[in-house]
Every structure is written in C-alpha cells, then in structure tokens.
N, C-alpha and C. Protein backbone atom coordinates (compact mmCIF):
# COMPACT_ATOMS: atom_id res chain seq x y z
N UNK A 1 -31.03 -5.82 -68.93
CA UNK A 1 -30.74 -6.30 -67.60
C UNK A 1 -29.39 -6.99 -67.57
N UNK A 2 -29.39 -7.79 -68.50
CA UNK A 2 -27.84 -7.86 -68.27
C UNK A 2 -26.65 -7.65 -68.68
N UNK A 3 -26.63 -6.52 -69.52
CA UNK A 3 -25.79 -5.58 -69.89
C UNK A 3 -25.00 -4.77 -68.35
N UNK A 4 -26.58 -4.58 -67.69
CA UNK A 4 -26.30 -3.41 -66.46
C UNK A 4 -25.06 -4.75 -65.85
N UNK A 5 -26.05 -6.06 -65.43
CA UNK A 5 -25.35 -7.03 -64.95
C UNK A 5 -23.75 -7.00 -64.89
N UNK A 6 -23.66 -6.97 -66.10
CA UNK A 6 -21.80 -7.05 -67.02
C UNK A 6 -21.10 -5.74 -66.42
N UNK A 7 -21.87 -4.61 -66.88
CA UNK A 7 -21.14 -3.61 -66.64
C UNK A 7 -20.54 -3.09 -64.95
N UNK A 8 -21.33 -3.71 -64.21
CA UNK A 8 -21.42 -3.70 -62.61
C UNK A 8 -19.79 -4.73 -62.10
N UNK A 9 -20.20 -6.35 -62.61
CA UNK A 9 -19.38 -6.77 -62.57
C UNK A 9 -17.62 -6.24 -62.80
N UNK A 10 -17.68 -5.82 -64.18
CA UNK A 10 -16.03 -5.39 -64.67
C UNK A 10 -16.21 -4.32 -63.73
N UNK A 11 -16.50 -3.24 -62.81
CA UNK A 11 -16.59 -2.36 -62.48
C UNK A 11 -15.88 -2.91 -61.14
N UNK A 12 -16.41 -3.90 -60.37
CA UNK A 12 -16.42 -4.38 -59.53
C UNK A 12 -15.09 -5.05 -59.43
N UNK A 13 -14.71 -5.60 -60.49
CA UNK A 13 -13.46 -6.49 -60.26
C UNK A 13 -12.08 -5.30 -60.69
N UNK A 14 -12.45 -4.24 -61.43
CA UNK A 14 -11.63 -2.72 -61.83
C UNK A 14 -11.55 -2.62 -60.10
N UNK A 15 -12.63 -2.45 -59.18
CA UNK A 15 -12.34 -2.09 -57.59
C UNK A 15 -11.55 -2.74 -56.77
N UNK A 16 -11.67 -4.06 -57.52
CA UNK A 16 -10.72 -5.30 -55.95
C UNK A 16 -9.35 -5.29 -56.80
N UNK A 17 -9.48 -4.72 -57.94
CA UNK A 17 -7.82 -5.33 -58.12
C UNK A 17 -6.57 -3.86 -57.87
N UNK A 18 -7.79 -2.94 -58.24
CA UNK A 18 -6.82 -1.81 -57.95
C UNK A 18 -6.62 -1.56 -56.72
N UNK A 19 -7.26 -2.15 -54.94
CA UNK A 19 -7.54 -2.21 -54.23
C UNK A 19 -6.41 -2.81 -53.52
N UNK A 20 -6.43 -4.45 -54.50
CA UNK A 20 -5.43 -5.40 -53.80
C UNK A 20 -3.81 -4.34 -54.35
N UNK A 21 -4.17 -3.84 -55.61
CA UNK A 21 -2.59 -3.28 -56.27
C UNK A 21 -2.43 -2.32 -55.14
N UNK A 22 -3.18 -1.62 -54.72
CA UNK A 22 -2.50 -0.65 -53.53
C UNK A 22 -2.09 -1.16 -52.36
N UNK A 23 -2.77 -1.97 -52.07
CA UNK A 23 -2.81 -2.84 -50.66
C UNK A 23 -1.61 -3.70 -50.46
N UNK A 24 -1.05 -3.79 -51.81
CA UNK A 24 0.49 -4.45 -51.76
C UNK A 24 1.25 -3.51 -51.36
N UNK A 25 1.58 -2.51 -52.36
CA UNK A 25 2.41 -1.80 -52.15
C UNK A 25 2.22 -0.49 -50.44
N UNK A 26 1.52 -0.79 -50.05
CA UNK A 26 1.14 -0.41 -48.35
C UNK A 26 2.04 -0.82 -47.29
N UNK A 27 2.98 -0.54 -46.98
CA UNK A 27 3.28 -1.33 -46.12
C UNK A 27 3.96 -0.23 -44.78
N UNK A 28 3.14 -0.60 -43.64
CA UNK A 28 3.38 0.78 -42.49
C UNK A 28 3.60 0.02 -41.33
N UNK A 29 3.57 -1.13 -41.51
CA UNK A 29 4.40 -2.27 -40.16
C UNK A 29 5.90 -1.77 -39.86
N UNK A 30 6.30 -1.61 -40.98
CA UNK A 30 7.83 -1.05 -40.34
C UNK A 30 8.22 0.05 -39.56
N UNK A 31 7.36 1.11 -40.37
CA UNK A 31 7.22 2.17 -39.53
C UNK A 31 7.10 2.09 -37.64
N UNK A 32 5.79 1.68 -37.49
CA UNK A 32 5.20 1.28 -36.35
C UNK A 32 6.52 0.56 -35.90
N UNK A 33 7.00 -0.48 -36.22
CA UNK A 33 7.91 -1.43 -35.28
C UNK A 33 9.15 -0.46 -34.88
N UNK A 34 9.47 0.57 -35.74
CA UNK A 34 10.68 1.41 -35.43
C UNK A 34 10.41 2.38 -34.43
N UNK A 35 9.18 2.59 -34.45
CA UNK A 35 8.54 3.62 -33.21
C UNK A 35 8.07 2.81 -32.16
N UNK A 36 8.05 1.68 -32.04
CA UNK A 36 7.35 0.66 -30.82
C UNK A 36 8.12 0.90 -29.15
N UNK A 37 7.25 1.40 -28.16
CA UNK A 37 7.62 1.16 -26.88
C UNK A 37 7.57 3.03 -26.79
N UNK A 38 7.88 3.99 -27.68
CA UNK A 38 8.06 5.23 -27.82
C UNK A 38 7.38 5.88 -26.96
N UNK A 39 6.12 5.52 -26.78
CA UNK A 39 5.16 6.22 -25.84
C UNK A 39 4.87 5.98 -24.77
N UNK A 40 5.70 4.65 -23.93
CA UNK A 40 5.67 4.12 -22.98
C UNK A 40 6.87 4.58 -22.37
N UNK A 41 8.11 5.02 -23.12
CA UNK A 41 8.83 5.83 -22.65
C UNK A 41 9.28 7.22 -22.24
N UNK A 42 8.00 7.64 -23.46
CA UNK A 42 7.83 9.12 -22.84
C UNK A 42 7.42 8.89 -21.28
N UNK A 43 6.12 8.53 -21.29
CA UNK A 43 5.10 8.65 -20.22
C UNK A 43 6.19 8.31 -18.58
N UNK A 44 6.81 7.27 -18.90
CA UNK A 44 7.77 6.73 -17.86
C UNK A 44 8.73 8.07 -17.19
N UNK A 45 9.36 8.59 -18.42
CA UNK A 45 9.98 9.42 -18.19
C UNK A 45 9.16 10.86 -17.32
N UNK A 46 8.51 11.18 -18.01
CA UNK A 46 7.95 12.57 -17.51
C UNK A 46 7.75 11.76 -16.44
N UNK A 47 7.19 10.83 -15.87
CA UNK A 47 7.00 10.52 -14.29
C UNK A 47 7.80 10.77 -13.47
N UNK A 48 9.31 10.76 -13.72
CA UNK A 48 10.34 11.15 -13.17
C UNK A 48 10.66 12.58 -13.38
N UNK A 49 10.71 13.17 -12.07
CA UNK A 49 10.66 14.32 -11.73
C UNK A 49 12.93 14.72 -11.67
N UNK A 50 13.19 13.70 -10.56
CA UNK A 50 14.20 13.88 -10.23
C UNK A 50 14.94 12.70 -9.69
N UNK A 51 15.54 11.71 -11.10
CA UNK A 51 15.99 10.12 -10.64
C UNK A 51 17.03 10.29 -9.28
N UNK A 52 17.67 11.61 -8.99
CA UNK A 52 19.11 11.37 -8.20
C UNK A 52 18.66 12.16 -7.01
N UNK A 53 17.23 12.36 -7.15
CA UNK A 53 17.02 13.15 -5.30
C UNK A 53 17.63 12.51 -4.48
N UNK A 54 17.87 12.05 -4.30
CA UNK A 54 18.22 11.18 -2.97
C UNK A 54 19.89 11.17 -2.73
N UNK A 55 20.57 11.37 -3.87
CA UNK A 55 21.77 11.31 -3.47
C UNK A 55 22.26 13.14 -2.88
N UNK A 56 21.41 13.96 -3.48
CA UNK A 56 21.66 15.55 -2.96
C UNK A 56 20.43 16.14 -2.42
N UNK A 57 19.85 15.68 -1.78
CA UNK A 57 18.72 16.07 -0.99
C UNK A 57 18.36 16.06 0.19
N UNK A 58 18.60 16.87 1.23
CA UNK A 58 17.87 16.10 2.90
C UNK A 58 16.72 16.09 2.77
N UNK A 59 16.11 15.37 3.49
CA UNK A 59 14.86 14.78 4.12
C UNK A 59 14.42 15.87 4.40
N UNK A 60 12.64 16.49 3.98
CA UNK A 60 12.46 17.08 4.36
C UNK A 60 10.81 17.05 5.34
N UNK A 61 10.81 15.04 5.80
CA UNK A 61 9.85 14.47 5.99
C UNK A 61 9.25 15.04 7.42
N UNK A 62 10.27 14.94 8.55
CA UNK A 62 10.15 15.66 9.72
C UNK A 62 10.12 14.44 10.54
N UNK A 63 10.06 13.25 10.22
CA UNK A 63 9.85 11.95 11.11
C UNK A 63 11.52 11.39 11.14
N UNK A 64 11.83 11.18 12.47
CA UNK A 64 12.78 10.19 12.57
C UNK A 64 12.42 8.69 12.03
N UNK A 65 13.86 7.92 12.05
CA UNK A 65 13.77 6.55 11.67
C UNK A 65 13.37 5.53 12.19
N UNK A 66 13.12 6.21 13.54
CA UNK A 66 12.10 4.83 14.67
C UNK A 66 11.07 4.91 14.76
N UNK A 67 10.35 6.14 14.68
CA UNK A 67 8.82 6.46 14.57
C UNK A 67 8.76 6.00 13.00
N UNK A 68 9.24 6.19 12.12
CA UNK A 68 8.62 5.77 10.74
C UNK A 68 8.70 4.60 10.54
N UNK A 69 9.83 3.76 11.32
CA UNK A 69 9.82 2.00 11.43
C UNK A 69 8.55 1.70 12.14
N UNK A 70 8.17 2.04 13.32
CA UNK A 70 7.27 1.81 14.10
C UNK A 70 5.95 2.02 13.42
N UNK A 71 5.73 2.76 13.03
CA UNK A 71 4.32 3.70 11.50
C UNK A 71 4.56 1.95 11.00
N UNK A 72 5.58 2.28 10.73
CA UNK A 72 5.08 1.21 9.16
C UNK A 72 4.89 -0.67 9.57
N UNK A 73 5.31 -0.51 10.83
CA UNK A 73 5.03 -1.68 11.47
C UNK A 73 3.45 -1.70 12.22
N UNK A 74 2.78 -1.01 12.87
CA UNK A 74 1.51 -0.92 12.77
C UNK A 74 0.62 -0.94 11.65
N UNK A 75 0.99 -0.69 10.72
CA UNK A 75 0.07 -0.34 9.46
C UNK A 75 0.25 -1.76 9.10
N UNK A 76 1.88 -2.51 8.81
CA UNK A 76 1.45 -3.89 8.42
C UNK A 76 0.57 -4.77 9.22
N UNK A 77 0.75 -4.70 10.90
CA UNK A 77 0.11 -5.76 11.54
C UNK A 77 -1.16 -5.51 11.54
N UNK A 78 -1.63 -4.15 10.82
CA UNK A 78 -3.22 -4.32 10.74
C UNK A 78 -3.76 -4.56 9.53
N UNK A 79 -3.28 -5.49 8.68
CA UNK A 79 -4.08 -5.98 7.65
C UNK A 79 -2.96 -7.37 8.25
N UNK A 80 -2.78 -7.99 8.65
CA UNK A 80 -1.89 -9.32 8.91
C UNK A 80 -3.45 -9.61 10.00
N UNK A 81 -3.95 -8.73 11.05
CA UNK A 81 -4.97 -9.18 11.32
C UNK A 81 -5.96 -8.39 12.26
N UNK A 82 -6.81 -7.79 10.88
CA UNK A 82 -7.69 -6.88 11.28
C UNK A 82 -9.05 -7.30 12.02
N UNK A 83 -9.43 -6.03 12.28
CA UNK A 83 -10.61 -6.01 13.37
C UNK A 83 -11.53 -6.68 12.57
N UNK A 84 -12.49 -8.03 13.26
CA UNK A 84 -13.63 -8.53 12.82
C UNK A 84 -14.47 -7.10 13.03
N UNK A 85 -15.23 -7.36 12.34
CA UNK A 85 -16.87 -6.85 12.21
C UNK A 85 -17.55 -7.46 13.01
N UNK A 86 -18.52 -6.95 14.14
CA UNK A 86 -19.85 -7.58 14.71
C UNK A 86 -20.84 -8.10 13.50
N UNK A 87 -20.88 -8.08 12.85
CA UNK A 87 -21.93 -9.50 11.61
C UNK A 87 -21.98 -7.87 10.45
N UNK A 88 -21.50 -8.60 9.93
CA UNK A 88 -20.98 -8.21 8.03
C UNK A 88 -22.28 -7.43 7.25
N UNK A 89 -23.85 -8.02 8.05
CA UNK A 89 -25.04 -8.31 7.21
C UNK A 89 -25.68 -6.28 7.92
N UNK A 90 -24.83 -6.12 8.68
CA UNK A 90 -25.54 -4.78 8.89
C UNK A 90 -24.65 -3.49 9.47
N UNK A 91 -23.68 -3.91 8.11
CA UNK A 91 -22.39 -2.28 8.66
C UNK A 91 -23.19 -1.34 8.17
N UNK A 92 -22.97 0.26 8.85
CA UNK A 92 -23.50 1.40 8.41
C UNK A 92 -25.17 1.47 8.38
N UNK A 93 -25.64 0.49 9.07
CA UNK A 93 -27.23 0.47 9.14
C UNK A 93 -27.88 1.01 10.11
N UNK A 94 -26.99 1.40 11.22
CA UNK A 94 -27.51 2.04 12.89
C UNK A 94 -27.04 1.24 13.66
N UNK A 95 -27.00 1.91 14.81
CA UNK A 95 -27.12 1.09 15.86
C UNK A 95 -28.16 -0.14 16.61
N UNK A 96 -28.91 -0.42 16.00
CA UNK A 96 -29.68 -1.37 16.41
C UNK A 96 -30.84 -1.25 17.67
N UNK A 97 -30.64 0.53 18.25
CA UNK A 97 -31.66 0.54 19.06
C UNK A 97 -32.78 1.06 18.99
N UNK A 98 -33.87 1.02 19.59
CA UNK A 98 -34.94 1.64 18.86
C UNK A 98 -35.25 2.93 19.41
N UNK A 99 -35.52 3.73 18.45
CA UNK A 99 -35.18 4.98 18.60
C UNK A 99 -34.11 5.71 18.15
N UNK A 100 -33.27 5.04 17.03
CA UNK A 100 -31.94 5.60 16.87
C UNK A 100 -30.95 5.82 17.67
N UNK A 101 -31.39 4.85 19.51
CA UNK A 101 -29.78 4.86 19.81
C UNK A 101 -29.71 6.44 21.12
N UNK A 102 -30.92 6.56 20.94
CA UNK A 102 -31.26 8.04 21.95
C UNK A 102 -31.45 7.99 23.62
C-alpha cells in the first residue's frame, strides 16, 4: 500500500512540474494583443457599403426637403407627447360591450 502510495505521488509531482515547465514557456498574450480590435474592424468595415455616396450620388428618395422636415417633425412631436390610453389595465381586450360590440 504504500509503495503504490510513493509511486502515485513522484508520478504526480513528474505531472505539475512538467506542466508548470510548459506553462512557462507558453506565452500567446502577445500574439492576441497584436491582433486586438481586428475583428471589430473587419465587421465595421464590411458595414460600409459606400463611405463617399453622398458626395457622387443624387437622391434617389423622391421626397422634397419640406415634406421630409415636416415627416420628421411629426414623428418627433409624437413621442414628446403621445396619445394617453383610456386605462392601461385593458388594451387589446375588446371593446367592453356585451356582445362583442355588435
């Protein structure tokens, strides 16, 4: 029994040291730091289709500049202050008459 004991042990400490000896000489932080941001710049990029449309491109929206001012001025003043709800506790539940309102 404790022969096995012994032999387990040196076996064991043969594992952590050749373990730690590799684990020194490991080193892949550098790597990584030289490639860091790499894939955030792909992705960025392919998003961009065409950075300079705008300087050689007409409009091919169909809206003038007063209707699309006007658009975009309705759309803000309706979240600046939107329509209450008749009571919160029964949207999408029916109309409330009996009979479904018939």
């Amino acid at each position: 029994m404790k022969l096995a004991h012994i032999v387990f042990a040196r076996q064991a400490a043969l594992a952590v040291s050749v373990c730690g000896a590799l684990a020194g000489c490991m080193s892949s932080t550098p790597i990584w730091d030289k490639h860091m941001g790499e894939a955030l710049r792909a992705v960025t990029q392919a998003q961009i289709i065409d950075p300079h449309a705008a300087e050689h491109a007409q409009s091919t929206s169909g809206i003038d500049g007063t209707a699309a001012a006007s658009a975009m001025d309705s759309y803000d003043k309706s979240f600046r202050a939107p329509t209450p709800s008749p009571n919160a506790f029964v949207i999408g539940v029916g109309s409330g008459t009996p009979g479904g309102g018939q």
